[in-house]
C-alpha atoms as a PDB file:
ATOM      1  CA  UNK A   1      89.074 117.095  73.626  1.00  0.00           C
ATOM      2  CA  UNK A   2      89.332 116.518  77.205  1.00  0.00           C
ATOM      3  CA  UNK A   3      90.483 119.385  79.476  1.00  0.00           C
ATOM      4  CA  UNK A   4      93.984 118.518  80.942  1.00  0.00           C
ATOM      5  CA  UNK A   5      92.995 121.563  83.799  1.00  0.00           C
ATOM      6  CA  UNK A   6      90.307 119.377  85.361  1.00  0.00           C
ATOM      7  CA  UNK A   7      91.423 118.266  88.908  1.00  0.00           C
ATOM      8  CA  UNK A   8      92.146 114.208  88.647  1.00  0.00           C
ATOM      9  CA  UNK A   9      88.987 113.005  90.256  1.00  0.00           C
ATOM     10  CA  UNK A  10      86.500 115.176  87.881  1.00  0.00           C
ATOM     11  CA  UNK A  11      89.078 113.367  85.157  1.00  0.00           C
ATOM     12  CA  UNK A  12      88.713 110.042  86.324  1.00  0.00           C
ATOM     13  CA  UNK A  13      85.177 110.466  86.621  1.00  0.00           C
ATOM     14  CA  UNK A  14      85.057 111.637  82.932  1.00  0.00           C
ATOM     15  CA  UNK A  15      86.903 109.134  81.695  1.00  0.00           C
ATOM     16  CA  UNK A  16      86.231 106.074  83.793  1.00  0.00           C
ATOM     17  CA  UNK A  17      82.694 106.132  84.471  1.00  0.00           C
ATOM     18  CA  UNK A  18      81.654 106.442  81.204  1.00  0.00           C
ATOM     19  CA  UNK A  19      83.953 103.590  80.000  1.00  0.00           C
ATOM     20  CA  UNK A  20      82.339 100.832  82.896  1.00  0.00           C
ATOM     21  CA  UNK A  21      79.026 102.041  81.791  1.00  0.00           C
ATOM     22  CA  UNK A  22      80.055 101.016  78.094  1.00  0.00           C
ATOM     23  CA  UNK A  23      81.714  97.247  79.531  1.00  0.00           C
ATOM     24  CA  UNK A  24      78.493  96.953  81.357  1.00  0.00           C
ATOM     25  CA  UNK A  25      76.256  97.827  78.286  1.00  0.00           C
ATOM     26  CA  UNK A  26      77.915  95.150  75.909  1.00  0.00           C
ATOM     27  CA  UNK A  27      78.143  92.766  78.552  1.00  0.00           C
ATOM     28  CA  UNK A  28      74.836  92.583  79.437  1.00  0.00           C
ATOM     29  CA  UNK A  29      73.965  92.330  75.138  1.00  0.00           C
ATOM     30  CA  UNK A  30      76.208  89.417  74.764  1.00  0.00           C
ATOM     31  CA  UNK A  31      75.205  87.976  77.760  1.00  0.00           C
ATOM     32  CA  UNK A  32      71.500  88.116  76.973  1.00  0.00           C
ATOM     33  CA  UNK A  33      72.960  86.998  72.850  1.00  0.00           C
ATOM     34  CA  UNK A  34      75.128  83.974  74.643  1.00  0.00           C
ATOM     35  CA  UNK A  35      71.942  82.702  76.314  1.00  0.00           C
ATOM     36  CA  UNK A  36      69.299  83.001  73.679  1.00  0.00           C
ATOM     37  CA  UNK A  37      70.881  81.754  70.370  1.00  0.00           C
ATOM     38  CA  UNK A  38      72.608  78.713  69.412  1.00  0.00           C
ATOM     39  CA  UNK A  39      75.877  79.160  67.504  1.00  0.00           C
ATOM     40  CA  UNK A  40      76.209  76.438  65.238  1.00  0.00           C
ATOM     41  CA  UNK A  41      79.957  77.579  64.981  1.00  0.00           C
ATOM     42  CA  UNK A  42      81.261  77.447  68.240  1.00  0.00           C
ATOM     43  CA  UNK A  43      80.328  73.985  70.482  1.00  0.00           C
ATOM     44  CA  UNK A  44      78.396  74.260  73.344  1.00  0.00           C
ATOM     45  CA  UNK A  45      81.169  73.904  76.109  1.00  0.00           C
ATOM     46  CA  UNK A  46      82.576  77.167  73.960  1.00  0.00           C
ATOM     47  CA  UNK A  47      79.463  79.039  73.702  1.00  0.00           C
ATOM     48  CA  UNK A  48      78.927  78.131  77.612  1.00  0.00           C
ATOM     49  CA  UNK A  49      82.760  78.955  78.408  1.00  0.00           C
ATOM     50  CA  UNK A  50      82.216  82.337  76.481  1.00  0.00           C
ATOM     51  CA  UNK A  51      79.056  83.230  78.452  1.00  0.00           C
ATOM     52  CA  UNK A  52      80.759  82.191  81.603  1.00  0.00           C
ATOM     53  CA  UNK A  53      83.512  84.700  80.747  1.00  0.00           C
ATOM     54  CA  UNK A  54      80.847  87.506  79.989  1.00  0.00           C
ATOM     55  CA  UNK A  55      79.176  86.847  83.351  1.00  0.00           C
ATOM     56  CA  UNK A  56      82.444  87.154  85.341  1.00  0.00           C
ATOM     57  CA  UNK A  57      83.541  90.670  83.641  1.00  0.00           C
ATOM     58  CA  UNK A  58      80.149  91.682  84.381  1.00  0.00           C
ATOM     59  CA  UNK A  59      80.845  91.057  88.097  1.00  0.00           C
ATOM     60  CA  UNK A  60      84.398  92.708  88.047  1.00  0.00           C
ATOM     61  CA  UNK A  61      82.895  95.709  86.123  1.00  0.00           C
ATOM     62  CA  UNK A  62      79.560  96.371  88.570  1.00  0.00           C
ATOM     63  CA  UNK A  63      82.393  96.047  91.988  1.00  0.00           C
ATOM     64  CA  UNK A  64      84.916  97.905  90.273  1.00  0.00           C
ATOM     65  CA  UNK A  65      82.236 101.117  89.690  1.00  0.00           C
ATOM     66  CA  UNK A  66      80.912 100.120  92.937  1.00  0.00           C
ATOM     67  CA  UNK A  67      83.905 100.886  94.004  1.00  0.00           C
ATOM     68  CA  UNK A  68      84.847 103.742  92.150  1.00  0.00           C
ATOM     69  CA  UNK A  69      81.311 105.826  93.266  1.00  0.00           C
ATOM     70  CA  UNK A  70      82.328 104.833  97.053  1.00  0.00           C
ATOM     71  CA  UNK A  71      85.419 106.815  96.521  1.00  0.00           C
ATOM     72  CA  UNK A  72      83.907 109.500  95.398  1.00  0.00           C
ATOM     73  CA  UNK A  73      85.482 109.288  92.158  1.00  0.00           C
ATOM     74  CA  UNK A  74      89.115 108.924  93.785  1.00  0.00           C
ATOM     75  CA  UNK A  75      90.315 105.543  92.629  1.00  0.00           C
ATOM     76  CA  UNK A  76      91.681 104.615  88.805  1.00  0.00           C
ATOM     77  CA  UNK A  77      91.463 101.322  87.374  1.00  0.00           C
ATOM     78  CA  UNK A  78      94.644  99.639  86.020  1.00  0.00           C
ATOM     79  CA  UNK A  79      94.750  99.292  82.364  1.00  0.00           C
ATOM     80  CA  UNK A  80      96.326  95.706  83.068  1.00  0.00           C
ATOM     81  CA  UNK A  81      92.611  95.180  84.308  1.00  0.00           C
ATOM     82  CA  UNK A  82      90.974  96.876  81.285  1.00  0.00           C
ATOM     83  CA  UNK A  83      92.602  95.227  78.960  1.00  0.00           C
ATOM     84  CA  UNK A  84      90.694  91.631  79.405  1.00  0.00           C
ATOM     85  CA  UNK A  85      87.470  93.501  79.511  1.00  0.00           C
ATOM     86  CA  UNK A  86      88.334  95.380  76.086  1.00  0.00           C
ATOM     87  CA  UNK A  87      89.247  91.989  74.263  1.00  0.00           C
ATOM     88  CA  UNK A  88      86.228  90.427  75.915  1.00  0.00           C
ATOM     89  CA  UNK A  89      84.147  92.787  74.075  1.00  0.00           C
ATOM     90  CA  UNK A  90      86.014  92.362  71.417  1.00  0.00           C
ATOM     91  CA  UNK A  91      85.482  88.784  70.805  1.00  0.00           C
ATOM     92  CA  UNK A  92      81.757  89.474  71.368  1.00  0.00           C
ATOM     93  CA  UNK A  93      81.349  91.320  68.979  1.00  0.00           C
ATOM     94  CA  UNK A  94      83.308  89.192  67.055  1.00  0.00           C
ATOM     95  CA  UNK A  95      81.361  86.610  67.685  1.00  0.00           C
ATOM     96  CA  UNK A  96      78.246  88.540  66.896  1.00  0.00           C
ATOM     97  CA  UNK A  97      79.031  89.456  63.458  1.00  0.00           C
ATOM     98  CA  UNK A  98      79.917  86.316  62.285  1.00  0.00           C
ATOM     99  CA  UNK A  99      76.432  84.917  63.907  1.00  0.00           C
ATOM    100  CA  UNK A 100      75.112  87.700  61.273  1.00  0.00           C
ATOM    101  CA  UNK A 101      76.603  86.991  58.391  1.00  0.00           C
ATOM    102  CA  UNK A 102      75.632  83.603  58.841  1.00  0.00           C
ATOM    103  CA  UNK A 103      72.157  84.545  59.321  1.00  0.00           C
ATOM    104  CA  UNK A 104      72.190  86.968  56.434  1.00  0.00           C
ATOM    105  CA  UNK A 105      73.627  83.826  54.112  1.00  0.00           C
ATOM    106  CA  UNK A 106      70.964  81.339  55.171  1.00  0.00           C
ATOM    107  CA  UNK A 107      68.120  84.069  54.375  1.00  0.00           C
ATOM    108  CA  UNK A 108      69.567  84.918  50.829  1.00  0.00           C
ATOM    109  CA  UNK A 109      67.852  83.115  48.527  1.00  0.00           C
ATOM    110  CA  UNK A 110      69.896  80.944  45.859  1.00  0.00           C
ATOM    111  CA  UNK A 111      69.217  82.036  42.019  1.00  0.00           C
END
């Protein structure tokens, strides 16, 4: 549980930096997924689109904790900012899991 006596930047800091280390770490995995399998499921101008999405976020994420270790830990992040980022990852993973399941069905052999 967090400690509600912490002075607001030591609470930002243990909230937020934690949480753009996390968008950066499945950004860069779905990034790297986007651009070394083929999805059979989605077209290419999706799969492309998606990765295109992934890239941006990645570029918001690294200037927004840019940003936020300039400040010393002083500035918040908007949740109407977060909120793309969260259903970004979202659909990654998304996305991921049904690339799985697909994989795990093609490598099950048929009795």
């Amino acid at each position: 549980m967090l400690n509600s006596n912490l002075p607001e930047p030591e609470l930002l800091k243990t909230l937020l930096e934690p949480l753009l280390e996390d968008f950066l770490y499945w950004f860069e995995r779905s990034r790297n997924f986007l651009e070394t399998e083929q999805l059979h499921f989605l077209t290419q101008q999706q799969q492309a689109d998606l990765l295109a999405r992934v890239t941006q976020a990645q570029t918001e994420v690294r200037t927004t904790q840019m940003l936020f270790q300039a400040t010393g830990s002083q500035v918040g992040v908007e949740t109407s900012t977060l909120m793309p980022w969260h259903l970004l990852v979202t659909e990654c993973w998304q996305v991921a899991m049904r690339f799985r399941m697909e994989q795990s069905t093609e490598q099950t052999p048929e009795i």
